[in-house]
Protein backbone atom coordinates (compact mmCIF):
# COMPACT_ATOMS: atom_id res chain seq x y z
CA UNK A 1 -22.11 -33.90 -53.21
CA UNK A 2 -24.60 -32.29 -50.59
CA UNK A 3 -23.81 -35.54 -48.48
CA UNK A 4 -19.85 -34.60 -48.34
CA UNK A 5 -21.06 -30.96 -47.60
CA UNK A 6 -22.89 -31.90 -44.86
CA UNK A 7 -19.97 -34.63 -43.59
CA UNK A 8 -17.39 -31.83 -43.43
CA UNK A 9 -20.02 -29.18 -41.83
CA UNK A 10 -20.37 -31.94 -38.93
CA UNK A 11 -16.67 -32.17 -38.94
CA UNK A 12 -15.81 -29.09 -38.85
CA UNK A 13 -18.32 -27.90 -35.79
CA UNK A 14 -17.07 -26.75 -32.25
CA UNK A 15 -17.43 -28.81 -29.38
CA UNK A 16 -18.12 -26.85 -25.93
CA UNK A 17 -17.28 -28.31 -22.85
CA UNK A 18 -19.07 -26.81 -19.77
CA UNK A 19 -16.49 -26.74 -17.03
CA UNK A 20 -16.65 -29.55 -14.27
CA UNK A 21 -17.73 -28.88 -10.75
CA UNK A 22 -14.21 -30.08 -9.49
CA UNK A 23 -12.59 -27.41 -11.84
CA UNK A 24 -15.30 -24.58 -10.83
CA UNK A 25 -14.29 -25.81 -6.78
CA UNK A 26 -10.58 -25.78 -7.90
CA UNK A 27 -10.88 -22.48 -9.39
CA UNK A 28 -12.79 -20.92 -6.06
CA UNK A 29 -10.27 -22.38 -3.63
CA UNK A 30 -7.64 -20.22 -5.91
CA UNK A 31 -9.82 -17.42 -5.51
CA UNK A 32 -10.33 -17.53 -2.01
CA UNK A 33 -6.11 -18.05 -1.14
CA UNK A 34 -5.30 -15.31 -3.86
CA UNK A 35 -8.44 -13.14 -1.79
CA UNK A 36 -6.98 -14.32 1.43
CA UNK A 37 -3.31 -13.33 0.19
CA UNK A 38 -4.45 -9.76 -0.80
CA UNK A 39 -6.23 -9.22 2.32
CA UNK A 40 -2.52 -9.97 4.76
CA UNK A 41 -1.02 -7.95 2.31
CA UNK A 42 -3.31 -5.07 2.81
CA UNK A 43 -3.03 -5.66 6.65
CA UNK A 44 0.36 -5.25 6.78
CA UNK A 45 0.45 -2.26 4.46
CA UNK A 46 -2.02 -0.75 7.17
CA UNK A 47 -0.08 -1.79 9.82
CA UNK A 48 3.23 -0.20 7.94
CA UNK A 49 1.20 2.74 7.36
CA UNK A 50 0.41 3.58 11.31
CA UNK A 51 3.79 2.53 12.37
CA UNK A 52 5.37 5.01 9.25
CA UNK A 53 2.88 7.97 11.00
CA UNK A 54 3.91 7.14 14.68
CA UNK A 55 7.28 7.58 13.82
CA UNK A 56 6.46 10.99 11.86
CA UNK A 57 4.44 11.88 14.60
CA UNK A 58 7.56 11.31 17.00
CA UNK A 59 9.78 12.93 14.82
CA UNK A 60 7.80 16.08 14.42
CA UNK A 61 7.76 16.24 18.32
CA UNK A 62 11.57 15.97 18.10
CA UNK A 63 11.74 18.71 15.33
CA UNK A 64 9.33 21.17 17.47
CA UNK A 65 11.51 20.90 20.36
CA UNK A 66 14.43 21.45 18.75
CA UNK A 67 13.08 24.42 17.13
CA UNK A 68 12.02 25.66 20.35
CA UNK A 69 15.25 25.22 22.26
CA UNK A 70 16.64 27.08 19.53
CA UNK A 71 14.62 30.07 19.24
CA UNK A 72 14.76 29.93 22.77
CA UNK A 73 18.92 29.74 22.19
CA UNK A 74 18.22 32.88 20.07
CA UNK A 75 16.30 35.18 22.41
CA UNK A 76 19.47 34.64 25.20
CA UNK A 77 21.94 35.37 22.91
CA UNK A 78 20.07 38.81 21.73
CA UNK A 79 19.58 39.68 25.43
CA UNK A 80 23.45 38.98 26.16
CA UNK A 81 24.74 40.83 23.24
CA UNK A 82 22.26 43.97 24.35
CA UNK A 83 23.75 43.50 27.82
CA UNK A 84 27.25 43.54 26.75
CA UNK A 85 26.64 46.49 23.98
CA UNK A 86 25.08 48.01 26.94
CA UNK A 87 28.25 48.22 29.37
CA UNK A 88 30.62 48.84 26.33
């Protein structure tokens, strides 16, 4: 009886494999492209990211002009509507 304990005990244990060096190299190499794949990706989010504020930058300029010219627009007409107030 002990005998069929012990026969089912062995049958019934684990085995653990220890991974092969040609999986572990396989495994690193998939590392290294997914690594190598992030780091383009991040590049060309950078690269996005300083063309995106150039263009912000730009437009801003455009804006500020704009705003000036108008305000500028502004002061003129005041000055014309005081002049022709004025001879009325």
């Amino acid at each position: 009886m002990i005998d069929d304990l012990n026969k089912e005990n062995n049958n019934n244990r684990h085995m653990v494999y220890a991974a092969t060096p040609t999986k572990i190299e396989l495994i690193d190499v998939s590392l290294a492209e997914e690594l190598s794949s992030v780091c383009l990706k991040l590049d060309r989010m950078r690269l996005d990211k300083e063309e995106t504020e150039k263009i912000l930058r730009e437009r801003d300029l455009a804006m500020e002009a704009g705003m000036k010219e108008l305000v500028e627009r502004v002061e003129i007409q005041k000055m014309l509507e005081i002049e022709v107030n004025r001879l009325f």
